[in-house]
Protein backbone atom coordinates (compact mmCIF):
# COMPACT_ATOMS: atom_id res chain seq x y z
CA UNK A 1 -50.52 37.90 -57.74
CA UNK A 2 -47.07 40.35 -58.44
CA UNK A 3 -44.48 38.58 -60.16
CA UNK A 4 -41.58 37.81 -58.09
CA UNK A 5 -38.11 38.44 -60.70
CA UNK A 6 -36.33 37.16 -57.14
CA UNK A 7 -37.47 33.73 -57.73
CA UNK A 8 -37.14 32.92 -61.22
CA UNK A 9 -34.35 30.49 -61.28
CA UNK A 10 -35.03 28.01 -59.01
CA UNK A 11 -31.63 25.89 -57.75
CA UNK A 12 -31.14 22.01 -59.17
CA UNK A 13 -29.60 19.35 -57.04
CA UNK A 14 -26.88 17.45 -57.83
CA UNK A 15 -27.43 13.66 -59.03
CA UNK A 16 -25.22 11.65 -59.28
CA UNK A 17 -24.00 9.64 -62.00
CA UNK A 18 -21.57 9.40 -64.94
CA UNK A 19 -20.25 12.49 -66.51
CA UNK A 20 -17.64 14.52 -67.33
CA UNK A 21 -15.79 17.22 -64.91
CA UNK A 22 -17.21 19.49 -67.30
CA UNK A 23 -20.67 18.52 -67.17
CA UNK A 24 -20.68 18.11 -63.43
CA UNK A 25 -19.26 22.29 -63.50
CA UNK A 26 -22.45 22.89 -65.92
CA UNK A 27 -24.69 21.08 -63.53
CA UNK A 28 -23.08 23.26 -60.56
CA UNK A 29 -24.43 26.13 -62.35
CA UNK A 30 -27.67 26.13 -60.59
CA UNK A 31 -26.22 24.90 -56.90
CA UNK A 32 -25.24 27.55 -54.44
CA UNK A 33 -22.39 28.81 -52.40
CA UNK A 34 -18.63 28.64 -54.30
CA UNK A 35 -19.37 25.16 -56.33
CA UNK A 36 -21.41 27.66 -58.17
CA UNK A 37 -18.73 30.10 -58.23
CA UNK A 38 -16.43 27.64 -59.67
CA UNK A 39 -18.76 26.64 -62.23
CA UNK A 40 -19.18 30.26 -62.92
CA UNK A 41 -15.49 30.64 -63.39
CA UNK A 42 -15.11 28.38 -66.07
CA UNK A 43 -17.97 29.32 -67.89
CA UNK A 44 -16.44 32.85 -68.07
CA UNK A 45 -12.94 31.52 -68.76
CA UNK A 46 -14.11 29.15 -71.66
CA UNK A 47 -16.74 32.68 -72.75
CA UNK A 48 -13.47 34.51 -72.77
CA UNK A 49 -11.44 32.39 -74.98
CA UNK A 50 -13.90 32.65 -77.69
CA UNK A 51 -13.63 36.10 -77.85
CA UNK A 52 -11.48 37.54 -80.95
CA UNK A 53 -9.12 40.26 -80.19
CA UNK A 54 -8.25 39.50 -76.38
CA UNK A 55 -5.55 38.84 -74.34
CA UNK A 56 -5.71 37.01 -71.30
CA UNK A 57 -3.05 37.61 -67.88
CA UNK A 58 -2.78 35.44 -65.44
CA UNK A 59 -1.14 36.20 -61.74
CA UNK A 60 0.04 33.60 -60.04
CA UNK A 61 1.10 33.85 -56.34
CA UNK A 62 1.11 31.28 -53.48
CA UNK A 63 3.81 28.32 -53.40
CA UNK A 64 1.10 26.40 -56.66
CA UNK A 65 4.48 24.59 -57.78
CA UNK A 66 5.58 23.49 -54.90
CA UNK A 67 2.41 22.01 -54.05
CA UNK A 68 2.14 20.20 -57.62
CA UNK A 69 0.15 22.52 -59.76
CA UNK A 70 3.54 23.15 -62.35
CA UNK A 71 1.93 20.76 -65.36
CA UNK A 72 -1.25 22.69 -64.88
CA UNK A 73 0.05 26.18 -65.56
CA UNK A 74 2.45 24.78 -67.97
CA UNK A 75 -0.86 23.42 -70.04
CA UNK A 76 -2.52 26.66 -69.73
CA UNK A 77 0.75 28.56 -71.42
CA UNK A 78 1.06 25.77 -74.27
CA UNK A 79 -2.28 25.84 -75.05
CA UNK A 80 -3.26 29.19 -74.93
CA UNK A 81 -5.30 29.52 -71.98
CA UNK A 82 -3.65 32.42 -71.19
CA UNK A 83 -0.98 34.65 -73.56
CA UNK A 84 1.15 36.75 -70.62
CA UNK A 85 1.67 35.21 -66.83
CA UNK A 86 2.94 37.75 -64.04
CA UNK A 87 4.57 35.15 -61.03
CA UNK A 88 5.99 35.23 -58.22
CA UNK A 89 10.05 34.30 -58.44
CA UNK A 90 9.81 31.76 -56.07
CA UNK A 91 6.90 29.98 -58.10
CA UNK A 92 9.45 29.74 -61.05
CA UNK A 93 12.43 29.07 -59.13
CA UNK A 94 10.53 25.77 -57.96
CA UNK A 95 9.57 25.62 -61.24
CA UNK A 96 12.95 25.78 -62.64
CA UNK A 97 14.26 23.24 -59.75
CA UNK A 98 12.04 20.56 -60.76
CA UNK A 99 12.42 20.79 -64.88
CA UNK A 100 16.03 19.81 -64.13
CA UNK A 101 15.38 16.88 -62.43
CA UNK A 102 14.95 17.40 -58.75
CA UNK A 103 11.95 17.45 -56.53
CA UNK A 104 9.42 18.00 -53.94
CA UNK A 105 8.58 15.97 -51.53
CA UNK A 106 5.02 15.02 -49.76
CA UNK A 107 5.81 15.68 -45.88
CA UNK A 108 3.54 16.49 -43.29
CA UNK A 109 2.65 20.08 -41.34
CA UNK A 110 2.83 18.17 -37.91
CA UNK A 111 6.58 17.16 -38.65
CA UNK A 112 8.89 18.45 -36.17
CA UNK A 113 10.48 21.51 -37.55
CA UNK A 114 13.66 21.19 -35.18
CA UNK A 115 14.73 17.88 -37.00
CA UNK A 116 14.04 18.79 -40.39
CA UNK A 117 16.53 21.53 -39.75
CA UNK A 118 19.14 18.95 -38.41
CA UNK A 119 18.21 16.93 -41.69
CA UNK A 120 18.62 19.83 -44.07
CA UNK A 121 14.93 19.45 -44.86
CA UNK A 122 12.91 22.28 -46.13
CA UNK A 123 9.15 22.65 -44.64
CA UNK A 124 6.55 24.56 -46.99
CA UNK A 125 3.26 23.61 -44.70
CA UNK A 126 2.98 19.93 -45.80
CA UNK A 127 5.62 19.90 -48.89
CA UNK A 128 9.27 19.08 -48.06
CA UNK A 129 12.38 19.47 -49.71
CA UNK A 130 16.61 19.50 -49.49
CA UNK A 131 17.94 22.88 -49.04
CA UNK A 132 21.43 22.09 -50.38
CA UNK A 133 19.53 20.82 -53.96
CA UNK A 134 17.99 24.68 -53.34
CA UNK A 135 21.49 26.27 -52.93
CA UNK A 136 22.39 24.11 -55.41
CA UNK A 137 20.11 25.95 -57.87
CA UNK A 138 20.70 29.51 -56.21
CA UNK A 139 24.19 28.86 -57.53
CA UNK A 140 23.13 27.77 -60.88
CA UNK A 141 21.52 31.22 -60.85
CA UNK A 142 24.20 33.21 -60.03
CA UNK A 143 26.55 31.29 -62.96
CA UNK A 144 23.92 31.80 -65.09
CA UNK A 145 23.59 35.42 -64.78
CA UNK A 146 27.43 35.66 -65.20
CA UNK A 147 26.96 34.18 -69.07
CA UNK A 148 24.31 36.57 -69.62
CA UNK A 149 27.14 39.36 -68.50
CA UNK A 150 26.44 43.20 -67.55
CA UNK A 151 22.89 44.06 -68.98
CA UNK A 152 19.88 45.59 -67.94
CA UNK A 153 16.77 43.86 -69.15
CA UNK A 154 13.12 43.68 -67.61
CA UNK A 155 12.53 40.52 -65.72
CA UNK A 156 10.58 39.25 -69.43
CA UNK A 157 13.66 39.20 -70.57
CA UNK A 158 15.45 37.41 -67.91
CA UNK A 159 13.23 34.99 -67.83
CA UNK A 160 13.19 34.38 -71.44
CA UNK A 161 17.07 33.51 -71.46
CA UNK A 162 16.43 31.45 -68.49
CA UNK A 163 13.77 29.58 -70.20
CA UNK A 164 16.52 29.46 -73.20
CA UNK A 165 19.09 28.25 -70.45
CA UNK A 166 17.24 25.56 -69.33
CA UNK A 167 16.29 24.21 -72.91
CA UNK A 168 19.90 23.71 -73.47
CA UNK A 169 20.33 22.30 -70.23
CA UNK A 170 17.68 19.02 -71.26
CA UNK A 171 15.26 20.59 -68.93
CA UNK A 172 11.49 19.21 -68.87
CA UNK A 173 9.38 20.29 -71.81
CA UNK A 174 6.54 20.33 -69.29
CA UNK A 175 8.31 23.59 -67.40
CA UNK A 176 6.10 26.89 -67.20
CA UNK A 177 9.67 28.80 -68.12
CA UNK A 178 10.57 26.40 -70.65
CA UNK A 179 6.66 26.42 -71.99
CA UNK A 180 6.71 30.16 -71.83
CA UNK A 181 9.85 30.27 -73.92
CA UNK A 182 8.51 27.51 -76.46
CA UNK A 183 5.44 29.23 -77.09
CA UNK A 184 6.31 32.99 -76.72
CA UNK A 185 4.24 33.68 -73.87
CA UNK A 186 5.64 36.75 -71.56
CA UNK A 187 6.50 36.44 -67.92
CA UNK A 188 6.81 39.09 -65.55
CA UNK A 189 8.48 39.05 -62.26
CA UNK A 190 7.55 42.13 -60.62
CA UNK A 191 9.47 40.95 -57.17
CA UNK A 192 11.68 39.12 -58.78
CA UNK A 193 14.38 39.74 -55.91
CA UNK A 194 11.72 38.38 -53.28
CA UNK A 195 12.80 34.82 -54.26
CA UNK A 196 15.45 32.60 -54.57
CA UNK A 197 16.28 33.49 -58.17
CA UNK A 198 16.90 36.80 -56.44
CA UNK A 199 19.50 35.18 -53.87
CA UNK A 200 21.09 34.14 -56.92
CA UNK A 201 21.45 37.18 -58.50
CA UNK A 202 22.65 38.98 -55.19
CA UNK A 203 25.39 35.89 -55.12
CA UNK A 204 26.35 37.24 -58.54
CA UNK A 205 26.56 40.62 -57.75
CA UNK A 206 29.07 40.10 -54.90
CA UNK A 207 30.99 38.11 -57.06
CA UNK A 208 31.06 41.54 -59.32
CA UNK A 209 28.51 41.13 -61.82
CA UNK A 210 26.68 44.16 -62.79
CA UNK A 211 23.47 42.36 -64.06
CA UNK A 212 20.35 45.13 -63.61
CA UNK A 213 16.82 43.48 -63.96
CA UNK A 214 14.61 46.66 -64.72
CA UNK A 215 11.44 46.58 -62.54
CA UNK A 216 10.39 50.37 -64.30
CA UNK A 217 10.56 48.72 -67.58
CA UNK A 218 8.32 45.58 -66.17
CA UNK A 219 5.28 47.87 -65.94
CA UNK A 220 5.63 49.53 -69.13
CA UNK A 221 6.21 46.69 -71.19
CA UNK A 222 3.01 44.82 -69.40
CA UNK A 223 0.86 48.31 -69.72
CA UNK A 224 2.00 48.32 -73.39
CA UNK A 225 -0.01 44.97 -73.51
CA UNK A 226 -2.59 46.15 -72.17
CA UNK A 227 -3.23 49.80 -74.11
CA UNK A 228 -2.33 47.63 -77.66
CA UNK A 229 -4.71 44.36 -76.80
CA UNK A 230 -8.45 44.63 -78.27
CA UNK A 231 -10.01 43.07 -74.93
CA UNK A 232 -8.01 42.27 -71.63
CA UNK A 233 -8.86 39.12 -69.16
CA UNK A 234 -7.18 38.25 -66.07
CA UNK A 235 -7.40 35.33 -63.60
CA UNK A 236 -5.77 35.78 -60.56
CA UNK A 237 -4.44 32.27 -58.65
CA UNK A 238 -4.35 34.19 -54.84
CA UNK A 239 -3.85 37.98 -54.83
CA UNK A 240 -0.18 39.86 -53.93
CA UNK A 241 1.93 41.32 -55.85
CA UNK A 242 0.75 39.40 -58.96
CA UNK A 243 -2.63 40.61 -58.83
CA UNK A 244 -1.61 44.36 -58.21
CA UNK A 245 0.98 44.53 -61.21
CA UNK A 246 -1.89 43.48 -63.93
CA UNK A 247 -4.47 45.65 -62.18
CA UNK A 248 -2.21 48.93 -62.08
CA UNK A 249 -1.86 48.74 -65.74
CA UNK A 250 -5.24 50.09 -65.98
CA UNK A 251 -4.80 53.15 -64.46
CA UNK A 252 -0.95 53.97 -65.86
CA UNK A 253 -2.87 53.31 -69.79
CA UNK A 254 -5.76 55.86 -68.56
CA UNK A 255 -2.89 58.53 -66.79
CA UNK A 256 -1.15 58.04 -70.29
CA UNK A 257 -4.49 59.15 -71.97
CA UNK A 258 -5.48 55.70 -73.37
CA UNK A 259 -8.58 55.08 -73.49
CA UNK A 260 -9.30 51.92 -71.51
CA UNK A 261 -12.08 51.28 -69.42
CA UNK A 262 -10.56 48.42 -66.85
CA UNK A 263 -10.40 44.37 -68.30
CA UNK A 264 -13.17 43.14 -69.32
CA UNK A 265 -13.29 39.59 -68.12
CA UNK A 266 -11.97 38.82 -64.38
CA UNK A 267 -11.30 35.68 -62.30
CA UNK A 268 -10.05 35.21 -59.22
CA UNK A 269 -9.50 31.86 -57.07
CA UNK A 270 -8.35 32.95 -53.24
CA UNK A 271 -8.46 32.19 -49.88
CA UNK A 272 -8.53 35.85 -48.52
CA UNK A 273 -11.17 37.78 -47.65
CA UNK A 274 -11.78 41.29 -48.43
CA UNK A 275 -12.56 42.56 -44.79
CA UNK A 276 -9.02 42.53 -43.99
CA UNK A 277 -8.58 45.28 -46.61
CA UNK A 278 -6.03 43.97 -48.40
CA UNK A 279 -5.81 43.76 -52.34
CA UNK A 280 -5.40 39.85 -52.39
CA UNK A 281 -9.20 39.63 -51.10
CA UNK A 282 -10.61 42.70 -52.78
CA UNK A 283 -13.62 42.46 -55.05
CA UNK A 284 -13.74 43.05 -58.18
CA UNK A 285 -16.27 45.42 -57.36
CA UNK A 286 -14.28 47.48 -55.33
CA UNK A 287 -11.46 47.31 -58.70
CA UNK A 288 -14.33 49.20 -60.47
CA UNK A 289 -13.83 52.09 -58.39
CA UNK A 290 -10.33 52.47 -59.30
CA UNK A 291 -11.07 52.02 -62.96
CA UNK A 292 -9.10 48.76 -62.84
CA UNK A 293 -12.29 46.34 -63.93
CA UNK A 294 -15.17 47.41 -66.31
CA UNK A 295 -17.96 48.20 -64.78
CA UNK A 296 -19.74 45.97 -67.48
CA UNK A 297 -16.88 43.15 -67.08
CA UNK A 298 -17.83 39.21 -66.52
CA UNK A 299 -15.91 38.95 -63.59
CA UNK A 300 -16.42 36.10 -60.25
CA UNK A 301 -14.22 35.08 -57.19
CA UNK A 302 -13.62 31.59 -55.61
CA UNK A 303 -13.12 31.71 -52.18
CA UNK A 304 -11.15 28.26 -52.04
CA UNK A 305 -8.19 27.13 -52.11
CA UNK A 306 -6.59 27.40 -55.53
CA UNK A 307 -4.90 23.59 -55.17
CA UNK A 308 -8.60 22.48 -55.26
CA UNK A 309 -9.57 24.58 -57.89
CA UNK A 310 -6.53 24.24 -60.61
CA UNK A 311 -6.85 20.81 -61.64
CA UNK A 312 -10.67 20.63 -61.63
CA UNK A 313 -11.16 23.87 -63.61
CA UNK A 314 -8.29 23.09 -65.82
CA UNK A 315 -9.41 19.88 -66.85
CA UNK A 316 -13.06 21.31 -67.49
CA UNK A 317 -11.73 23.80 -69.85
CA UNK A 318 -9.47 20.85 -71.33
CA UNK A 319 -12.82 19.02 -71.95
CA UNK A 320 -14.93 22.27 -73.66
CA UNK A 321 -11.93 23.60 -75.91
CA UNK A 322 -9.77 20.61 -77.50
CA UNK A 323 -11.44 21.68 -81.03
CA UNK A 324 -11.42 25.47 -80.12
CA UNK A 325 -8.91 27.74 -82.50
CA UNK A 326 -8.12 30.70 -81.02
CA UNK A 327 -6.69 33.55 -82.57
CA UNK A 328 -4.32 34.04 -79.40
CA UNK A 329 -1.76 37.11 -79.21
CA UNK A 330 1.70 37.09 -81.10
CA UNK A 331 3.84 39.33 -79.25
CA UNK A 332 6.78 41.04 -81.49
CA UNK A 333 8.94 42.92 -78.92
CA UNK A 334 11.49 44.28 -81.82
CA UNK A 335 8.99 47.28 -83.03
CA UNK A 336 10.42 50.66 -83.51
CA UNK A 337 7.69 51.94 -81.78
CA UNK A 338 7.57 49.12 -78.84
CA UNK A 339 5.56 46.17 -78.63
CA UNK A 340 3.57 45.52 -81.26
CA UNK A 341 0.41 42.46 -81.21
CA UNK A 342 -1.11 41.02 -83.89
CA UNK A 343 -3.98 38.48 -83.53
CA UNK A 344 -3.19 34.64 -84.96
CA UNK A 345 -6.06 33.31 -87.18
């Protein structure tokens, strides 16, 4: 009788009984459909974090603070699970709005839109909260960009004085801003303006303020990540514009004759699918054509929705690394030659 290599692996059901979220993932290893896929994901994230010499991105688009996932990300930054996060502005906005005290509220997407406008009431699908708290904080923006005065900067460095801001403001420790500035880990804002920190910093500007936030000088500070790191991982929370500015950095490092060969560990958790043709369901496989993953990379997508996803996988990976030491990326942006990375022991 021929050996059959297509039915080697038979699956396991699940039984039920006491154990960890991180043994139930390792269980869900031999199920089907995305519970495998999810278990897949944080056996490659945990697989990538033992690596030496690697530097893990992380894009982040979709309203994840709003809908309570701030601690989670914040964890992530403070402990290393990733070393450079590309957001969306309106993730950190909500971010910065709740590390100084305000707050989201649990609402409902059946509410009646008409009177939460007469109450002032914010809708984002089942999340509510008070516009004039949100004004409140576009104006915070705009004073805070006066103190910084007429610069140009990349959005990294924006955010890093915000993150400074808050601090001496008594914001939370728990932030993502205020745990990215703690801990050193980069943030990029590639559409920075497509937010409410941007409304800010168009309130400045009519009040005169020449602040410039350098978009140009976002992608070559993130490529020069990328062409100095040993290794390169990304996990991608949704697609957008997140997921494009890591991926791109592949090809500018190749057009600049660097010799990269895409990231070598990807992770995606999304809702969209890739028959729409647009990059925030793409597959990974389709990235290899453009040279933006290795062909030999670990790489698997979750097609769920990342609120579902976050806490489980983060509290997996909580579970399998407490005693791991990484030697994670130290960034020194003061180089005479630009960025310059050396590996912690």
């Amino acid at each position: 009788m021929r050996h059959n290599i297509f039915t080697e692996n038979p699956t396991v059901p699940v039984d039920v009984k006491k154990r960890s979220i991180s043994e139930l993932l390792d269980v869900m290893l031999k199920t089907g459909f995305q519970g495998r896929k999810l278990a897949e994901s944080v056996q490659i994230w945990h697989n990538m974090l033992k690596e030496n010499n690697i530097t893990v991105f992380m894009g982040l688009s979709g309203a994840m603070v709003p809908a309570g996932m701030r601690k989670v990300i914040s964890y992530m930054i403070e402990n290393r699970m990733i070393d450079c996060l590309v957001s969306t502005g309106a993730n950190l906005f909500h971010d910065s709005h709740e590390a100084l005290g305000k707050k989201h509220y649990m609402g409902s997407h059946l509410a009646d839109d008409e009177k939460l406008f007469d109450y002032g009431v914010d809708r984002i699908y089942d999340i509510f909260a008070v516009e004039e708290e949100f004004r409140e904080a576009d104006t915070l923006i705009a004073d805070f960009a006066e103190e910084i005065g007429e610069i140009s900067c990349s959005s990294r460095e924006f955010v890093y004085l915000l993150g400074k801001k808050l601090v001496g403001c008594g914001a939370a420790e728990d932030s993502i801003v205020v745990s990215a500035y703690r801990h050193k880990v980069p943030i990029f804002v590639p559409a920075l303006s497509d937010s409410s920190i941007g409304i800010g910093l168009t309130i400045a500007r009519r009040r005169g303020l020449k602040l410039e936030v350098d978009q140009i000088k976002d992608v070559d500070e993130i490529t020069q990540i990328v062409e100095k790191s040993g290794k390169t991982g990304v996990i991608y929370v949704g697609g957008g514009v997140p997921k494009n500015f890591i991926q791109q950095t592949e090809v500018i490092a190749s057009i600049l004759g660097i010799n990269t060969s895409g990231h070598d560990y990807a992770i995606q958790y999304t809702s969209d699918s890739p028959h729409w043709g647009g990059l925030s369901g793409c597959t990974f496989d389709e990235a290899i054509s453009w040279g933006k993953i290795a062909v030999q990379a670990k790489k698997v997508q979750v097609f769920v929705d990342a609120t579902i996803a976050l806490p489980i996988v983060a509290h997996a990976l909580y579970e399998k690394c407490h005693e791991l030491k990484r030697n994670a990326p130290i960034f020194n942006w003061e180089g005479s030659d630009g960025l310059n990375i050396v590996y912690s022991e």
